[in-house]
N, C-alpha and C. Protein backbone atom coordinates (compact mmCIF):
# COMPACT_ATOMS: atom_id res chain seq x y z
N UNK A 1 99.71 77.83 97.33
CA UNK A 1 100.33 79.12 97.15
C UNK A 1 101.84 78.93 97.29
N UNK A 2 102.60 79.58 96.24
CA UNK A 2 104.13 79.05 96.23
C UNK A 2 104.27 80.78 96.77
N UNK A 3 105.46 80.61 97.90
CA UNK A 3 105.85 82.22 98.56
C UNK A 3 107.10 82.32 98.48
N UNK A 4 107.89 82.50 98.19
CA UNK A 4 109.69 82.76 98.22
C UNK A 4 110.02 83.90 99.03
N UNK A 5 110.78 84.12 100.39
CA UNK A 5 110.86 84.84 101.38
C UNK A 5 112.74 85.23 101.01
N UNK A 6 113.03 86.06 100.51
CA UNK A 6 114.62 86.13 100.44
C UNK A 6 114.69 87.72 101.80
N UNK A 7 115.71 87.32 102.81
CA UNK A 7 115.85 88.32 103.98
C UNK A 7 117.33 88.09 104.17
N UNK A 8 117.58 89.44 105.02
CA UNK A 8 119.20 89.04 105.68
C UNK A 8 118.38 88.97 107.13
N UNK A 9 119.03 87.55 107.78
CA UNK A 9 118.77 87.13 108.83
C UNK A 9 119.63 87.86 109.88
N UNK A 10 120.63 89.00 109.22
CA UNK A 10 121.33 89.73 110.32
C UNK A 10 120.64 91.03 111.09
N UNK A 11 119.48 91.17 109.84
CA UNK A 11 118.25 92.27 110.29
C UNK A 11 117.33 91.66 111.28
N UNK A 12 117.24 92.14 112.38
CA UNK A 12 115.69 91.65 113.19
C UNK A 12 114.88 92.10 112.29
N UNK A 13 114.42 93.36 111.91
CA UNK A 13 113.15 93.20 111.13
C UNK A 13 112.88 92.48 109.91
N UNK A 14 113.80 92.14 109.82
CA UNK A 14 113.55 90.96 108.82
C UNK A 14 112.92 89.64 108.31
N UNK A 15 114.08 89.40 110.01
CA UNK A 15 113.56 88.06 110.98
C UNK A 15 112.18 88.00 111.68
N UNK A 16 111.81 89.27 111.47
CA UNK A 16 110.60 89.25 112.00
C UNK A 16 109.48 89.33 111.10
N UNK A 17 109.56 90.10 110.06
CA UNK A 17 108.50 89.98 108.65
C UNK A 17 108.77 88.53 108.33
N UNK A 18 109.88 87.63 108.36
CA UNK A 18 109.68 86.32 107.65
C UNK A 18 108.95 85.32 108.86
N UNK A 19 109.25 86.19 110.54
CA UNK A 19 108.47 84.97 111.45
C UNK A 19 106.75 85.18 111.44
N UNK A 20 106.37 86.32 110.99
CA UNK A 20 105.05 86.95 110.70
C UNK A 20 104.70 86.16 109.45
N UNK A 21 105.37 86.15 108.38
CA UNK A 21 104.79 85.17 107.18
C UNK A 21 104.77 83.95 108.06
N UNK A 22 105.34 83.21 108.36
CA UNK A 22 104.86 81.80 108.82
C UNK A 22 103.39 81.92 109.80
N UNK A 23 103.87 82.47 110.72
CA UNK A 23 102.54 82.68 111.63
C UNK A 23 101.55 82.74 110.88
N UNK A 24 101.45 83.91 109.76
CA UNK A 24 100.05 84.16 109.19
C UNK A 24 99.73 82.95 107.90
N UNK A 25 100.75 82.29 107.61
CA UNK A 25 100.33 80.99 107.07
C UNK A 25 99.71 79.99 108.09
N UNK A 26 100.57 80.00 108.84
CA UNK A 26 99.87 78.87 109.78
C UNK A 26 98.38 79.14 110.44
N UNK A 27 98.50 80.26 111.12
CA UNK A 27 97.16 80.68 111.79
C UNK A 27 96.28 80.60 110.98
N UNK A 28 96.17 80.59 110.06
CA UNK A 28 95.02 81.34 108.81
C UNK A 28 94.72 79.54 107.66
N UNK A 29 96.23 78.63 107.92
CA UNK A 29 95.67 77.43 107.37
C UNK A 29 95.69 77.40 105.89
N UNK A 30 96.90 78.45 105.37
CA UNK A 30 97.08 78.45 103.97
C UNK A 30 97.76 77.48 103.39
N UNK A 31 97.49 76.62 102.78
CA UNK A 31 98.51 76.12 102.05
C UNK A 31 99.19 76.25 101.02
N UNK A 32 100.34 76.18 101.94
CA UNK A 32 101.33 77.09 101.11
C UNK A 32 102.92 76.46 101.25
N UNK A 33 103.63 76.97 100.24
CA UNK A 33 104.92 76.08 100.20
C UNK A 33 105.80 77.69 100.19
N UNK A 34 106.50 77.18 101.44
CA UNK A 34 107.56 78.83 101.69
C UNK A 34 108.84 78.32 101.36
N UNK A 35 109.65 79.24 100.67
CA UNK A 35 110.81 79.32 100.19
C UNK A 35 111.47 80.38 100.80
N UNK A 36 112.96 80.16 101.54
CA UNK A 36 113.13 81.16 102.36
C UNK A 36 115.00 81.12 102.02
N UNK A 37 115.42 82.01 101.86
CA UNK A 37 116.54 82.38 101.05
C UNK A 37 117.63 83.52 102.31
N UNK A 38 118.18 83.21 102.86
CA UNK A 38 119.26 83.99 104.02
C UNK A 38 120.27 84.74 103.05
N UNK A 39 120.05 86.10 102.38
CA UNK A 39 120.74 86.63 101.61
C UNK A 39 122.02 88.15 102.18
N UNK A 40 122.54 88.81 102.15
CA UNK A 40 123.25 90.09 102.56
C UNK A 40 122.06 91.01 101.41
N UNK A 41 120.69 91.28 101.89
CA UNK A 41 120.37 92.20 101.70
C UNK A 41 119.39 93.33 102.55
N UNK A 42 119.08 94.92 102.10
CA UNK A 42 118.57 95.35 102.86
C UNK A 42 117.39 95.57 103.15
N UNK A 43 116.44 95.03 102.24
CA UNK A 43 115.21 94.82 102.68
C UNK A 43 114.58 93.67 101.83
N UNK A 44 114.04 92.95 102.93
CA UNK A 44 112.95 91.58 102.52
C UNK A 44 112.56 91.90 100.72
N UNK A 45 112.80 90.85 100.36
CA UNK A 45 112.15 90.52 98.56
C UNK A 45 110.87 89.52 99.14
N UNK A 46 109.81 89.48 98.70
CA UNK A 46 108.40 88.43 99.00
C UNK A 46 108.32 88.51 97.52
N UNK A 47 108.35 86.84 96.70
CA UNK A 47 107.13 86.59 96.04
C UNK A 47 106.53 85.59 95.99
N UNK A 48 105.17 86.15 95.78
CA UNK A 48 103.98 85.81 96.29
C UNK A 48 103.25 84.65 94.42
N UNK A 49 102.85 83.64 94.29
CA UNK A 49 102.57 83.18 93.05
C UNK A 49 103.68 83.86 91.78
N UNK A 50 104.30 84.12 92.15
CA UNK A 50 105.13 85.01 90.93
C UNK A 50 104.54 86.30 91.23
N UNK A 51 104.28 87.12 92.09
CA UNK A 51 104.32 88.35 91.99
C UNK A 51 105.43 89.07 93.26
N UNK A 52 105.92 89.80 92.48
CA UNK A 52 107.01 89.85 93.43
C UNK A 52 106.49 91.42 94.59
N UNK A 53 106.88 91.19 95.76
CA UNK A 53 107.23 92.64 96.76
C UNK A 53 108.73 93.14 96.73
N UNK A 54 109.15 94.48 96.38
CA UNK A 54 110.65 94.41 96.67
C UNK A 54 110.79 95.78 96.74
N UNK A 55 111.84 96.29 97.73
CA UNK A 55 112.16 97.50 97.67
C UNK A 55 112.24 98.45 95.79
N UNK A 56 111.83 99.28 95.95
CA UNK A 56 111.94 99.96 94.30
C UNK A 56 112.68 101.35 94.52
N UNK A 57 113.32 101.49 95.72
CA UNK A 57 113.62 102.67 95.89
C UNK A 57 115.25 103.50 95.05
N UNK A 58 114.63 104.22 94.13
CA UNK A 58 116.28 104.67 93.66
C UNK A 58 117.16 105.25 94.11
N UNK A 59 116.76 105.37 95.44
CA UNK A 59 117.88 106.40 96.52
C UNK A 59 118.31 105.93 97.85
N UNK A 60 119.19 106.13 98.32
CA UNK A 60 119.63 105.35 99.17
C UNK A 60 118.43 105.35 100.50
N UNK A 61 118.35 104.67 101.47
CA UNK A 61 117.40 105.01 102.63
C UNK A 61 117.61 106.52 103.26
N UNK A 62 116.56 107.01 103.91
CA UNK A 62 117.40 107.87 104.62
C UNK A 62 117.37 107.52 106.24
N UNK A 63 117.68 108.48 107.22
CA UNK A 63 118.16 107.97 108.49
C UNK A 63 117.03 107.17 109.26
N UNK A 64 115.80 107.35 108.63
CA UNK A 64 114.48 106.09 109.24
C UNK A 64 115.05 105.59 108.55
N UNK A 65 115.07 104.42 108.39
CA UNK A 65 115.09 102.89 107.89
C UNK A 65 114.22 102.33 107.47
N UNK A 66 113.07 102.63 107.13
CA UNK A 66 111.86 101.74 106.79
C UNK A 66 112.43 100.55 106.13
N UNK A 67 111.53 99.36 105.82
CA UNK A 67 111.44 98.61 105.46
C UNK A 67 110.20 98.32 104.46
N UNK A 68 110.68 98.13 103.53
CA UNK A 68 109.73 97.50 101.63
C UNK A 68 109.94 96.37 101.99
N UNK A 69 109.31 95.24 101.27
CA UNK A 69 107.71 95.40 102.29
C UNK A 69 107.96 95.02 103.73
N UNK A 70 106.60 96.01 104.45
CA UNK A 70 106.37 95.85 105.70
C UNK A 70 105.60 94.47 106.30
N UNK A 71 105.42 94.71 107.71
CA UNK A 71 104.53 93.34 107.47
C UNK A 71 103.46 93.65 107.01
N UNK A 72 102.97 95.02 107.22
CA UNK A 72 101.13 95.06 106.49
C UNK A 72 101.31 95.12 104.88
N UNK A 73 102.24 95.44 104.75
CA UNK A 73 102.25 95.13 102.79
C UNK A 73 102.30 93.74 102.57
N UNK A 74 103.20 92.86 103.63
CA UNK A 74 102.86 91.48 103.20
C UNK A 74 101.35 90.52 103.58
N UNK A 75 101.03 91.23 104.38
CA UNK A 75 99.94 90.93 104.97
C UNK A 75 98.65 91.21 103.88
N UNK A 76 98.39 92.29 103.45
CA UNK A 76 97.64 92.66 102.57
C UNK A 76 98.15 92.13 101.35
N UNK A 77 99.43 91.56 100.80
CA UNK A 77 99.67 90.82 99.55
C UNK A 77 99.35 89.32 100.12
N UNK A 78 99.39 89.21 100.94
CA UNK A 78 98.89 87.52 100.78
C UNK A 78 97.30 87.76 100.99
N UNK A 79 96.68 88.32 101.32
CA UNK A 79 95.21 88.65 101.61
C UNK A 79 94.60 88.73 99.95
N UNK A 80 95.17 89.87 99.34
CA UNK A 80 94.99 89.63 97.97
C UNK A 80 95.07 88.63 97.17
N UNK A 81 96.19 87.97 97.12
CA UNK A 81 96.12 86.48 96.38
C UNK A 81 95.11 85.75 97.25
N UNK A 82 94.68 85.71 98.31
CA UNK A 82 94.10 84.42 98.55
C UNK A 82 92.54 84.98 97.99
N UNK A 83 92.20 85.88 97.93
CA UNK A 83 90.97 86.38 97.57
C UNK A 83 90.87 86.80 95.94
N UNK A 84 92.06 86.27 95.49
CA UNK A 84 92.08 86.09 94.25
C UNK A 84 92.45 84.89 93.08
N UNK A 85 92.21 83.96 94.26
CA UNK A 85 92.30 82.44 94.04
C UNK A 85 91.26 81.96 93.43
């Protein structure tokens, strides 16, 4: 499984959806080749075999902050590819 992780490492939640992708590679025994990219942006890009996760939002955030994708969106996108291997 090829994964490309692009985050700003100045976000904790960032740093933390990309320390959650490793964990859940490792724990789980995927093999997988991570690509991890330290960019100035505001929310995590994941792709996954060529399918990409990425914010799609046309408006600015508002005062929550959420984060595209979360860890359960990444969680459930790597769950999908592997069950679609």
């Amino acid at each position: 499984m090829d994964i490309n992780f692009i985050y700003s490492g100045k976000d904790p939640r960032q740093t933390e959806a990309l320390n959650f992708l490793q964990r859940y590679v490792a724990e789980r025994g995927i093999l997988a080749n991570i690509v991890e990219a330290d960019e100035e942006v505001s929310s995590p890009t994941v792709v996954i075999n060529g399918r990409t996760l990425a914010d799609k939002r046309t408006k600015p955030r508002s005062t929550r902050k959420s984060m595209y994708p979360s860890i359960k969106d990444i969680a459930e996108a790597l769950e999908h590819e592997l069950w679609s291997l």
